[in-house]
PDB file of N, CA and C in Angstrom:
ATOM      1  N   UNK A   1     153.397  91.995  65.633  1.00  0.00           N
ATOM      2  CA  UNK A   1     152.407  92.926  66.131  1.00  0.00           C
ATOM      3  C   UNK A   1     152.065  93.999  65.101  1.00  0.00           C
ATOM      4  N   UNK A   2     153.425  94.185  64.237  1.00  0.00           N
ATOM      5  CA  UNK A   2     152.559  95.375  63.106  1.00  0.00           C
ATOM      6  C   UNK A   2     152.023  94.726  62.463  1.00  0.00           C
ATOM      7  N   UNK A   3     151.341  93.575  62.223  1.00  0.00           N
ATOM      8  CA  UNK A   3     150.385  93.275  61.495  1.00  0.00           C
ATOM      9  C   UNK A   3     148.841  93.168  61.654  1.00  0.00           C
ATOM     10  N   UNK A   4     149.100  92.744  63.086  1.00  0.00           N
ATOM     11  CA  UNK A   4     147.679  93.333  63.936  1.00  0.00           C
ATOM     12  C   UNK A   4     147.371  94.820  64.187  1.00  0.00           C
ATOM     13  N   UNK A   5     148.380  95.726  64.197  1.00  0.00           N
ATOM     14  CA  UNK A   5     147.759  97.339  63.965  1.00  0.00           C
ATOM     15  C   UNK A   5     147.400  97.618  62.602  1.00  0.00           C
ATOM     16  N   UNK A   6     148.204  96.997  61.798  1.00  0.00           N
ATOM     17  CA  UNK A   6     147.651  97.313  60.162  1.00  0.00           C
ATOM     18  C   UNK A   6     146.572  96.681  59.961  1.00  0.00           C
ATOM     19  N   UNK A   7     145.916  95.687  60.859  1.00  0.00           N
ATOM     20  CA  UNK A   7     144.618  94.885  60.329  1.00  0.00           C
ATOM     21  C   UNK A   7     143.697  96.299  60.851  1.00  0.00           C
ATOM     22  N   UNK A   8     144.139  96.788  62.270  1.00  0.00           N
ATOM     23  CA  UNK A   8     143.246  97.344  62.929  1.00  0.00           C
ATOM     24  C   UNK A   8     142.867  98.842  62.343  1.00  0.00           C
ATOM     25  N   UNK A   9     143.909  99.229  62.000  1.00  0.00           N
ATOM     26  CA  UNK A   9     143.776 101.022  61.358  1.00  0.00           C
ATOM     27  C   UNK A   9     142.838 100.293  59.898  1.00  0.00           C
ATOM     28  N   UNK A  10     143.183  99.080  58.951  1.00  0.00           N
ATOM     29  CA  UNK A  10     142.261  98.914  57.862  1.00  0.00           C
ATOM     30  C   UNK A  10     140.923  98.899  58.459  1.00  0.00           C
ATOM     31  N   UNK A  11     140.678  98.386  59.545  1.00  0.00           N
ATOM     32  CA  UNK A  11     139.414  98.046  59.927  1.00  0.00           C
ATOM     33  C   UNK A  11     138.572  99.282  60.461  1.00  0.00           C
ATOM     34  N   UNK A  12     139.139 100.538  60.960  1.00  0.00           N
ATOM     35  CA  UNK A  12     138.592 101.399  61.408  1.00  0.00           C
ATOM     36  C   UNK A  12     138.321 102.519  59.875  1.00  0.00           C
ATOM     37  N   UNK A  13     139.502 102.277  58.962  1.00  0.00           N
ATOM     38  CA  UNK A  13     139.128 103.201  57.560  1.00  0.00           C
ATOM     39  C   UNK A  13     138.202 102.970  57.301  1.00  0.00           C
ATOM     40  N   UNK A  14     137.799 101.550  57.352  1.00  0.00           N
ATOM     41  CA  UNK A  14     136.320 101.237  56.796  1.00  0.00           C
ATOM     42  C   UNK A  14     135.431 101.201  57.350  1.00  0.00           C
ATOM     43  N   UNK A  15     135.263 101.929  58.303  1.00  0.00           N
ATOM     44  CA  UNK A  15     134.442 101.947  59.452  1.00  0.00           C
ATOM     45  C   UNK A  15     133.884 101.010  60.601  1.00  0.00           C
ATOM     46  N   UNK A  16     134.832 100.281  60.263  1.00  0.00           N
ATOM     47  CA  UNK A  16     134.036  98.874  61.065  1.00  0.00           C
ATOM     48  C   UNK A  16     134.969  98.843  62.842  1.00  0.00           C
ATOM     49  N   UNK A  17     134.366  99.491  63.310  1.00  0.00           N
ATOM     50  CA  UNK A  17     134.852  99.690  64.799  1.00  0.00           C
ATOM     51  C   UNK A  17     133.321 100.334  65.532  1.00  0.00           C
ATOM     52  N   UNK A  18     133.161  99.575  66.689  1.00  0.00           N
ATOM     53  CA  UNK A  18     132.165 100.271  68.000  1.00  0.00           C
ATOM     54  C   UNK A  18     132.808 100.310  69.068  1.00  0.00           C
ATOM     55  N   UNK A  19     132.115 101.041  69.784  1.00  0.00           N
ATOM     56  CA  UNK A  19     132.316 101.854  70.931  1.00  0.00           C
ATOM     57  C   UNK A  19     131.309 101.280  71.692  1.00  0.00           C
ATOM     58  N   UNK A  20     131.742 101.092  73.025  1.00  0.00           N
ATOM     59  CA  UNK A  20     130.946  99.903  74.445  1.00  0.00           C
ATOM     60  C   UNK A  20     130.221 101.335  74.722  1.00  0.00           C
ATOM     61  N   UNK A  21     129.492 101.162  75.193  1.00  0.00           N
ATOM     62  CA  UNK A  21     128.828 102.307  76.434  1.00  0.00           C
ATOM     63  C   UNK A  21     129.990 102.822  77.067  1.00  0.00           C
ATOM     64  N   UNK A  22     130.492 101.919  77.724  1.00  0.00           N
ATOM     65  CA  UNK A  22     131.573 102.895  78.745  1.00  0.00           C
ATOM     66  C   UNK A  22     132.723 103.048  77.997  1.00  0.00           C
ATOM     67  N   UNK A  23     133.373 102.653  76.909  1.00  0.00           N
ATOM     68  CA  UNK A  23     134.068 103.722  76.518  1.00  0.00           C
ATOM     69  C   UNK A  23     133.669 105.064  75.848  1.00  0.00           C
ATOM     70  N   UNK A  24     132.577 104.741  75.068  1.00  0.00           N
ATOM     71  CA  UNK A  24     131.690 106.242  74.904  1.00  0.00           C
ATOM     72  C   UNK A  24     131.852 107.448  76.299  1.00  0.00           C
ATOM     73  N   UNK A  25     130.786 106.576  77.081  1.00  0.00           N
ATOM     74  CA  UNK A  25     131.317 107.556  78.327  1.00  0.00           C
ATOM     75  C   UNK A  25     132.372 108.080  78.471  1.00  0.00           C
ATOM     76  N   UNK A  26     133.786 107.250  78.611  1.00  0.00           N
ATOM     77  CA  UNK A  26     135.103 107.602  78.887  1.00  0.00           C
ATOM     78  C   UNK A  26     135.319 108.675  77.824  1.00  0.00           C
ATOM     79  N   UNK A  27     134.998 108.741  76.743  1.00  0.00           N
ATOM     80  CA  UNK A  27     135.089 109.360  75.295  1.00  0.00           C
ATOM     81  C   UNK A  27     135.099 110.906  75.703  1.00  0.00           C
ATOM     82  N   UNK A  28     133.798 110.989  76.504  1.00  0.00           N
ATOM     83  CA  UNK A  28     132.915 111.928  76.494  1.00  0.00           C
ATOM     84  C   UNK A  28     133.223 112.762  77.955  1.00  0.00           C
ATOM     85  N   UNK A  29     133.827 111.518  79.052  1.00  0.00           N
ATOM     86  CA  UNK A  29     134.542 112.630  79.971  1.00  0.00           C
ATOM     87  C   UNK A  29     135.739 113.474  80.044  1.00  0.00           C
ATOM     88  N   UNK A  30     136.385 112.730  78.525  1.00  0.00           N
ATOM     89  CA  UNK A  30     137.823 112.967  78.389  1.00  0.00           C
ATOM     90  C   UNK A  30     137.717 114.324  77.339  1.00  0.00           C
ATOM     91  N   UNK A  31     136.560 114.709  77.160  1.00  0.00           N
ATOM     92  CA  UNK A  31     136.378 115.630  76.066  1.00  0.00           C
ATOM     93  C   UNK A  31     136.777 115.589  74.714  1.00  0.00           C
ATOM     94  N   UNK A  32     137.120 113.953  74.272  1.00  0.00           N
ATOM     95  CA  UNK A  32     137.324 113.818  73.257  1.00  0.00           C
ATOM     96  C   UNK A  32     135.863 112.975  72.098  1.00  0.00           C
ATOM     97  N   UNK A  33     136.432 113.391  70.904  1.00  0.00           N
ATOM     98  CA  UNK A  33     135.102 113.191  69.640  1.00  0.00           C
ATOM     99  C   UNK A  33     135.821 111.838  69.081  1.00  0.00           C
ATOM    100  N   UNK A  34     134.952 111.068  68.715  1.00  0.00           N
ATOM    101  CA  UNK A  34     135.316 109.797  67.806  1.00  0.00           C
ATOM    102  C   UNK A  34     136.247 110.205  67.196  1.00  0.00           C
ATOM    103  N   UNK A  35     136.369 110.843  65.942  1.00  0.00           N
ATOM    104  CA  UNK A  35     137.148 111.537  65.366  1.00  0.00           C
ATOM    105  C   UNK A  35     138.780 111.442  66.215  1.00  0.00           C
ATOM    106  N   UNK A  36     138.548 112.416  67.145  1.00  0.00           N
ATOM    107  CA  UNK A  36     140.111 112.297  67.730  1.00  0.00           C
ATOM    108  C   UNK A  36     140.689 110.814  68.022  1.00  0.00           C
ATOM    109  N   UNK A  37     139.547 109.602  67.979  1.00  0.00           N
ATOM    110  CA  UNK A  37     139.843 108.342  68.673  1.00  0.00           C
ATOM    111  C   UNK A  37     140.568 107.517  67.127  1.00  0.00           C
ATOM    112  N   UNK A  38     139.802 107.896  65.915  1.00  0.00           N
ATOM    113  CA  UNK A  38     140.072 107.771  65.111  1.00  0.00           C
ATOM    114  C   UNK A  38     141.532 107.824  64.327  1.00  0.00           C
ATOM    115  N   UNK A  39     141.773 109.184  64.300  1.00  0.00           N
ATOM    116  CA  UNK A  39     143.012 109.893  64.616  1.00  0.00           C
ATOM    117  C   UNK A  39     144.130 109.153  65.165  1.00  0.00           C
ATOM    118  N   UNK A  40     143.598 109.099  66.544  1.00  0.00           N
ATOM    119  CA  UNK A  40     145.115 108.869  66.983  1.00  0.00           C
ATOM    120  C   UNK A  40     145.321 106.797  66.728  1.00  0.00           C
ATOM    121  N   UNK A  41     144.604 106.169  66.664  1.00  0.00           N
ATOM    122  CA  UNK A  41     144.999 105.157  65.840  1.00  0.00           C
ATOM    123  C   UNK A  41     145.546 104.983  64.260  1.00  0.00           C
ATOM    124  N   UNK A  42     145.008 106.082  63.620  1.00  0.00           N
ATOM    125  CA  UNK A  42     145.666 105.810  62.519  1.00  0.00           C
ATOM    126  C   UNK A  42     147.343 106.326  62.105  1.00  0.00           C
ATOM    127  N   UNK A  43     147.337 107.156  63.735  1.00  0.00           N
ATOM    128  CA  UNK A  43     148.934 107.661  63.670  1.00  0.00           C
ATOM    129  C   UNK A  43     149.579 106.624  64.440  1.00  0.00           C
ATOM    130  N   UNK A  44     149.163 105.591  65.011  1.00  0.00           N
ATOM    131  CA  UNK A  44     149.907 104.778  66.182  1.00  0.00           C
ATOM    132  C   UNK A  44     151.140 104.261  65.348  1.00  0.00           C
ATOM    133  N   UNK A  45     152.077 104.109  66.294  1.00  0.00           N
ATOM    134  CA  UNK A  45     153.674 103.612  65.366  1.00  0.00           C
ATOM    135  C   UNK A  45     153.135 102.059  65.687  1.00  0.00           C
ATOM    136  N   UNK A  46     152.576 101.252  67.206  1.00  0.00           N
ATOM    137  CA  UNK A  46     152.711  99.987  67.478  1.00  0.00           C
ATOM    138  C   UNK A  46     151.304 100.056  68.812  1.00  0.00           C
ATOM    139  N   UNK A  47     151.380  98.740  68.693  1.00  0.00           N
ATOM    140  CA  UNK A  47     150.288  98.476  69.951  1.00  0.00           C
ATOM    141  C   UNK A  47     151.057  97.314  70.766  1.00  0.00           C
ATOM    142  N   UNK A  48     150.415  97.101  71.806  1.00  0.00           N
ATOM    143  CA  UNK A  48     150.978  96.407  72.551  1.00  0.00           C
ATOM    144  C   UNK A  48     149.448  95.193  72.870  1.00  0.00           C
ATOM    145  N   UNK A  49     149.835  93.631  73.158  1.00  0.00           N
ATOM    146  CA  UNK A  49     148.954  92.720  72.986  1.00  0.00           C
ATOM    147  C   UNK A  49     148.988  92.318  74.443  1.00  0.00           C
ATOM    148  N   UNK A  50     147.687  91.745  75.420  1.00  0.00           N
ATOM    149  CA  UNK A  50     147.715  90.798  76.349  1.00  0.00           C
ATOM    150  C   UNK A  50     146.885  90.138  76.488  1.00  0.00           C
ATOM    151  N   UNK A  51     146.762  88.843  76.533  1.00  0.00           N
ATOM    152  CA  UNK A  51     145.773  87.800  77.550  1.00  0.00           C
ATOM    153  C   UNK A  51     144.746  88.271  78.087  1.00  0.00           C
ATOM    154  N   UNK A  52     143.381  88.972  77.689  1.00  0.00           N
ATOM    155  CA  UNK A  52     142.719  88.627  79.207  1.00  0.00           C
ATOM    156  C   UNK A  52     142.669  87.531  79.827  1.00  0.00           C
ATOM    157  N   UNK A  53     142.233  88.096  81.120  1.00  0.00           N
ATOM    158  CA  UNK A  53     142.564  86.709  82.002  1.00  0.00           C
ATOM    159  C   UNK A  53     140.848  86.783  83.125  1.00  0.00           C
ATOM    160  N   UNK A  54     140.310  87.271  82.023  1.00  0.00           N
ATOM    161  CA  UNK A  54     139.029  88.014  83.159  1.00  0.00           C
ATOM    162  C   UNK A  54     137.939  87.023  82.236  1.00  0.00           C
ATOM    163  N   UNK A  55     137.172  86.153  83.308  1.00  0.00           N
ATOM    164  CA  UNK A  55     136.238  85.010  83.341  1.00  0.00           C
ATOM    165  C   UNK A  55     135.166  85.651  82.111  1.00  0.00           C
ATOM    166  N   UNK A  56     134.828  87.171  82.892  1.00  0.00           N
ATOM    167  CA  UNK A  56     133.668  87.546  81.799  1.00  0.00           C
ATOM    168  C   UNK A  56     133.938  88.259  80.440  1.00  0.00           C
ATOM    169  N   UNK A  57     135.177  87.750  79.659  1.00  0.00           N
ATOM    170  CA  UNK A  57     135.310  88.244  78.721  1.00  0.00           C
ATOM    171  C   UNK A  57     134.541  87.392  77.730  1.00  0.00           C
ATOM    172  N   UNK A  58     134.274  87.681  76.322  1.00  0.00           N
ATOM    173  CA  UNK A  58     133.725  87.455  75.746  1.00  0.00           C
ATOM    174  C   UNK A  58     133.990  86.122  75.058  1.00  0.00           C
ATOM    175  N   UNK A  59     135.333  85.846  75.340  1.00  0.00           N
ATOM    176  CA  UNK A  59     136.441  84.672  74.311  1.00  0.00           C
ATOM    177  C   UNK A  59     137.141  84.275  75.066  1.00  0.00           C
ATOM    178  N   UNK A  60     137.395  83.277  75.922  1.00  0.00           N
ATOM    179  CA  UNK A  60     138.366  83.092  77.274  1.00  0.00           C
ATOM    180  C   UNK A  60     140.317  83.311  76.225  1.00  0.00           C
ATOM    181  N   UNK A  61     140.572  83.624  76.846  1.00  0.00           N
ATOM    182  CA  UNK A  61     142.170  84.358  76.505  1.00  0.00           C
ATOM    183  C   UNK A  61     142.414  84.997  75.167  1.00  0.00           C
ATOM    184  N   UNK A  62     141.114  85.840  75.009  1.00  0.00           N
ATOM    185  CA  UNK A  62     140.834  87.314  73.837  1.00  0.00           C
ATOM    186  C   UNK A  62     142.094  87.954  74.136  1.00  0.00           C
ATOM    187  N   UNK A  63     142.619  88.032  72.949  1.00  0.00           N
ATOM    188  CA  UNK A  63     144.307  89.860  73.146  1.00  0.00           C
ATOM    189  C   UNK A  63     143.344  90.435  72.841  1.00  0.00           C
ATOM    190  N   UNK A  64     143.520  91.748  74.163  1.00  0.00           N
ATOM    191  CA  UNK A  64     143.312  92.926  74.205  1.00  0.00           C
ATOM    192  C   UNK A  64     144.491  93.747  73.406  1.00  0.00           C
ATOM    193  N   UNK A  65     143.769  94.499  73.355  1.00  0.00           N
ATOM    194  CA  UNK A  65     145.108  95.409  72.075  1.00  0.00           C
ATOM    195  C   UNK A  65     144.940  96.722  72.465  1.00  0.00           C
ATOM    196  N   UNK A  66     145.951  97.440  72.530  1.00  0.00           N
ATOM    197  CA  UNK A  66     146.575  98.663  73.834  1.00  0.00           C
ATOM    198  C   UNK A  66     146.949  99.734  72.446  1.00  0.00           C
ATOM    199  N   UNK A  67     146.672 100.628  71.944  1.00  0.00           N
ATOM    200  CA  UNK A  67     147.280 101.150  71.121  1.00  0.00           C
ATOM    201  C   UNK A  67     147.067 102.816  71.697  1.00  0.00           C
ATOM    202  N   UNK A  68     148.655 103.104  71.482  1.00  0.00           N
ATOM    203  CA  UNK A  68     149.143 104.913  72.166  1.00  0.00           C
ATOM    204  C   UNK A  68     148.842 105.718  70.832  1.00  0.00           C
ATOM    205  N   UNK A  69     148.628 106.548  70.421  1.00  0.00           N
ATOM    206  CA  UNK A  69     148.751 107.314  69.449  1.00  0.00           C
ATOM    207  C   UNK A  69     148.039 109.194  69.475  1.00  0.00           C
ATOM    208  N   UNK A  70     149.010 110.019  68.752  1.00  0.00           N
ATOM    209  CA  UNK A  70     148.326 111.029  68.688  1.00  0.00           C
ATOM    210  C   UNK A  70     147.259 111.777  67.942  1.00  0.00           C
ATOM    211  N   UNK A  71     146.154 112.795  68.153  1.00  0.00           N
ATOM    212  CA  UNK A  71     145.844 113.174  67.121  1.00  0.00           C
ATOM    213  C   UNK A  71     146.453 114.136  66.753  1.00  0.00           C
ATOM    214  N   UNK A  72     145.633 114.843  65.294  1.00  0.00           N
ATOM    215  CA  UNK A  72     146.128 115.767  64.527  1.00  0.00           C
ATOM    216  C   UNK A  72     146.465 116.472  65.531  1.00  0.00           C
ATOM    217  N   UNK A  73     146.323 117.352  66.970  1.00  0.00           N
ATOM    218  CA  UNK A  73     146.768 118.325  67.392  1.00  0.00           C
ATOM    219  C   UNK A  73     147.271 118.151  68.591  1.00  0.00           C
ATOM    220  N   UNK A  74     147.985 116.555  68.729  1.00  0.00           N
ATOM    221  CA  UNK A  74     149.100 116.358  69.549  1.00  0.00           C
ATOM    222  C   UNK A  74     148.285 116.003  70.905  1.00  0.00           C
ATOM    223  N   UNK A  75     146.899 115.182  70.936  1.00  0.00           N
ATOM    224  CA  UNK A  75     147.246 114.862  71.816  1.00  0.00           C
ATOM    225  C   UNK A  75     146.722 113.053  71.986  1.00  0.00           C
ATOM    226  N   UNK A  76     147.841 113.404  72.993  1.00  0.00           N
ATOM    227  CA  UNK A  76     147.952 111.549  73.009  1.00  0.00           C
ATOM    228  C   UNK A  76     146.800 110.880  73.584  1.00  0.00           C
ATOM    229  N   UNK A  77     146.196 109.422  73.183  1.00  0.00           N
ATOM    230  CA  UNK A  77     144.819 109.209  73.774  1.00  0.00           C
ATOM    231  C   UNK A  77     145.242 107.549  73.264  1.00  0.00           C
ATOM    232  N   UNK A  78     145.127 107.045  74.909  1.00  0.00           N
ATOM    233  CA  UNK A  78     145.035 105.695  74.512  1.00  0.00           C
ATOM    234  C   UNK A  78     143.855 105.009  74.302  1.00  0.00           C
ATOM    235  N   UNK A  79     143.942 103.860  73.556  1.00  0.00           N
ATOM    236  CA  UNK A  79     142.609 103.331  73.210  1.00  0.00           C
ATOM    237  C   UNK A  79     143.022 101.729  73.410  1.00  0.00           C
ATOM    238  N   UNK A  80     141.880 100.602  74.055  1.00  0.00           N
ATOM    239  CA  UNK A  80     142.206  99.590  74.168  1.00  0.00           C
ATOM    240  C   UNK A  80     140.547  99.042  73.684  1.00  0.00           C
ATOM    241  N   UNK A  81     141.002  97.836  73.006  1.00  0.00           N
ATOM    242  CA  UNK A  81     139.701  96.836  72.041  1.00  0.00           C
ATOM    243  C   UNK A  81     140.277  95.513  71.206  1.00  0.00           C
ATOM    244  N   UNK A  82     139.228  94.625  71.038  1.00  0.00           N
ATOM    245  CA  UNK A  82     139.636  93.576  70.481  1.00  0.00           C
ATOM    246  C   UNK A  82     139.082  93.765  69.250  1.00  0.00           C
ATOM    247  N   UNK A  83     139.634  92.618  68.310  1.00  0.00           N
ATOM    248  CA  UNK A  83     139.151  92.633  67.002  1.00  0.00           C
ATOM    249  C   UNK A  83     138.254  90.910  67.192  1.00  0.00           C
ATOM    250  N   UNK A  84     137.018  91.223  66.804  1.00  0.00           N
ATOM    251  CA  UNK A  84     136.098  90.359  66.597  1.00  0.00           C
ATOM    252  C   UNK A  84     135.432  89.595  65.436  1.00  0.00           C
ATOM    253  N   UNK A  85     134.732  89.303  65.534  1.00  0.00           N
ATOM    254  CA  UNK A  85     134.139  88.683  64.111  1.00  0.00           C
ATOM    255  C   UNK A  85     132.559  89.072  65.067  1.00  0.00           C
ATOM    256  N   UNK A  86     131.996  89.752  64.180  1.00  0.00           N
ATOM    257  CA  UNK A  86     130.502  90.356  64.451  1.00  0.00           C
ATOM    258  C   UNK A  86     130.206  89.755  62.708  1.00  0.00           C
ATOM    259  N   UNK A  87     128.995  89.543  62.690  1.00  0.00           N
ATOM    260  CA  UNK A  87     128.103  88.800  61.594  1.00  0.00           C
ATOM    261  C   UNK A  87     129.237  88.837  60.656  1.00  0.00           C
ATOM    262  N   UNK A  88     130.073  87.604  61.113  1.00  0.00           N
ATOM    263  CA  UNK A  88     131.077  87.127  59.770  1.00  0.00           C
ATOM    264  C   UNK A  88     132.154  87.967  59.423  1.00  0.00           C
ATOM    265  N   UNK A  89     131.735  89.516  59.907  1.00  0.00           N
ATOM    266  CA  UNK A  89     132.867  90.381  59.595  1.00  0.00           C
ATOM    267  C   UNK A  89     133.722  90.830  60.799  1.00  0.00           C
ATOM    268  N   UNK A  90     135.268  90.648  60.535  1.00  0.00           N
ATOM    269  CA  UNK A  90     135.916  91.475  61.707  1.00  0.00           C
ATOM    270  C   UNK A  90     135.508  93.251  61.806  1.00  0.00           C
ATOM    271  N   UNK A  91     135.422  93.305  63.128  1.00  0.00           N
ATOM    272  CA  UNK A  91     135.565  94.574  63.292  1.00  0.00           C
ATOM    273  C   UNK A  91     136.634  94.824  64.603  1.00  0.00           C
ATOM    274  N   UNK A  92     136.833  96.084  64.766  1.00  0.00           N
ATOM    275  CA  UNK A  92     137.539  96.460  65.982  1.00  0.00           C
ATOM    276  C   UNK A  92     136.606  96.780  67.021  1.00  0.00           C
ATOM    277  N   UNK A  93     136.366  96.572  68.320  1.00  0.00           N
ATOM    278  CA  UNK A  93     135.181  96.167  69.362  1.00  0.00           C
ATOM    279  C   UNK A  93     136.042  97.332  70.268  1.00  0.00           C
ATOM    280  N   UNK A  94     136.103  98.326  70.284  1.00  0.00           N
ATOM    281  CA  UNK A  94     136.712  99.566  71.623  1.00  0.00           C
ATOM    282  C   UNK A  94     135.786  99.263  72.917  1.00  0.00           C
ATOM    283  N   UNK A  95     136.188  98.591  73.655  1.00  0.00           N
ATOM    284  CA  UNK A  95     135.613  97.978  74.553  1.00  0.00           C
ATOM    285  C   UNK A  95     135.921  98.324  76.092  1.00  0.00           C
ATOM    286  N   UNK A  96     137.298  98.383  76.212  1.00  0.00           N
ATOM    287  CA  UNK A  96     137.343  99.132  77.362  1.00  0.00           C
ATOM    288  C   UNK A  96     137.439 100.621  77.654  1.00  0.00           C
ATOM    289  N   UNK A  97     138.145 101.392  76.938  1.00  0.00           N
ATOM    290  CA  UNK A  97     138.221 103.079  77.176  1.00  0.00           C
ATOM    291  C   UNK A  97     139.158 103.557  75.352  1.00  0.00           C
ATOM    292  N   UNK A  98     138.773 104.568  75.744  1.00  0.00           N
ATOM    293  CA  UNK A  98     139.269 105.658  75.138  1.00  0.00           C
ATOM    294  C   UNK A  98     139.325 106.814  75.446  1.00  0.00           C
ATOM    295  N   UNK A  99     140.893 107.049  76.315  1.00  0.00           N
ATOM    296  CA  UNK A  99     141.063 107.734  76.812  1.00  0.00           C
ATOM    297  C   UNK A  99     142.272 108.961  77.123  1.00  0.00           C
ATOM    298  N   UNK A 100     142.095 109.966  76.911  1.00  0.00           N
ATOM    299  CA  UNK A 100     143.236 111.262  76.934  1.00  0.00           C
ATOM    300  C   UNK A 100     144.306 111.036  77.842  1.00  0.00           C
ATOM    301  N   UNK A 101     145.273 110.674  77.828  1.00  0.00           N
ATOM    302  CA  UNK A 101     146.267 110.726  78.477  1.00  0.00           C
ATOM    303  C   UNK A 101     146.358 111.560  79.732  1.00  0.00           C
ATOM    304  N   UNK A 102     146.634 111.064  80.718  1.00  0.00           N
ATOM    305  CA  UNK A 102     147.083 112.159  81.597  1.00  0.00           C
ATOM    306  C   UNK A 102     148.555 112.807  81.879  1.00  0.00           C
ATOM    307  N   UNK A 103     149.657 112.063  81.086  1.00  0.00           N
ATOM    308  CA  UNK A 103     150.850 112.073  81.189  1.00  0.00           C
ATOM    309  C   UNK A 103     151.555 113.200  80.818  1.00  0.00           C
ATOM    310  N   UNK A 104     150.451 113.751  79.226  1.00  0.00           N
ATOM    311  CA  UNK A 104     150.594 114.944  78.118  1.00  0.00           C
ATOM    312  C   UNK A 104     150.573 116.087  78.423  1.00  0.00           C
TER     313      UNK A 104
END
């Protein structure tokens, strides 16, 4: 699995990560800026991988990828997305949320 977060933090240095509509939204109710989403992936120690198992996903049994991490000012914000191949190139696809912890 640390090799799939190290693909994923390379993939976001280089900018190659989007944001769905609704995790934007989620982004934006959580009062957090790309930036902080940014952030706290590139501090993540590990992510965690599963199966979708949901008909309308894009790739029938796509890993979703779960990654905890903080930003610079401590706060924790999970983020969940697949890594895709968009015109030939992988990117990271933030697809379901990005979102501030409520735990913190």
């Amino acid at each position: 699995m640390e090799l799939i977060l190290k693909k994923i933090k390379r993939l976001v240095i280089q900018g190659k990560y989007i944001f769905t509509h609704k995790a934007t939204a989620e982004r934006i109710n959580s009062g957090l800026t790309q930036e902080d989403i940014v952030e706290s992936i590139l501090n993540a120690d590990h992510v965690r991988l599963k199966k979708s198992t949901s008909q309308a996903r894009h790739i029938r049994n796509e890993k979703i990828c779960t990654i905890e991490g903080f930003t610079y000012d401590g706060i924790l914000i999970y983020t969940k997305g697949v890594i895709r191949k968009i015109d030939n190139e992988d990117e990271f696809y933030i697809m379901i949320s990005s979102k501030r912890s409520v735990y913190h």
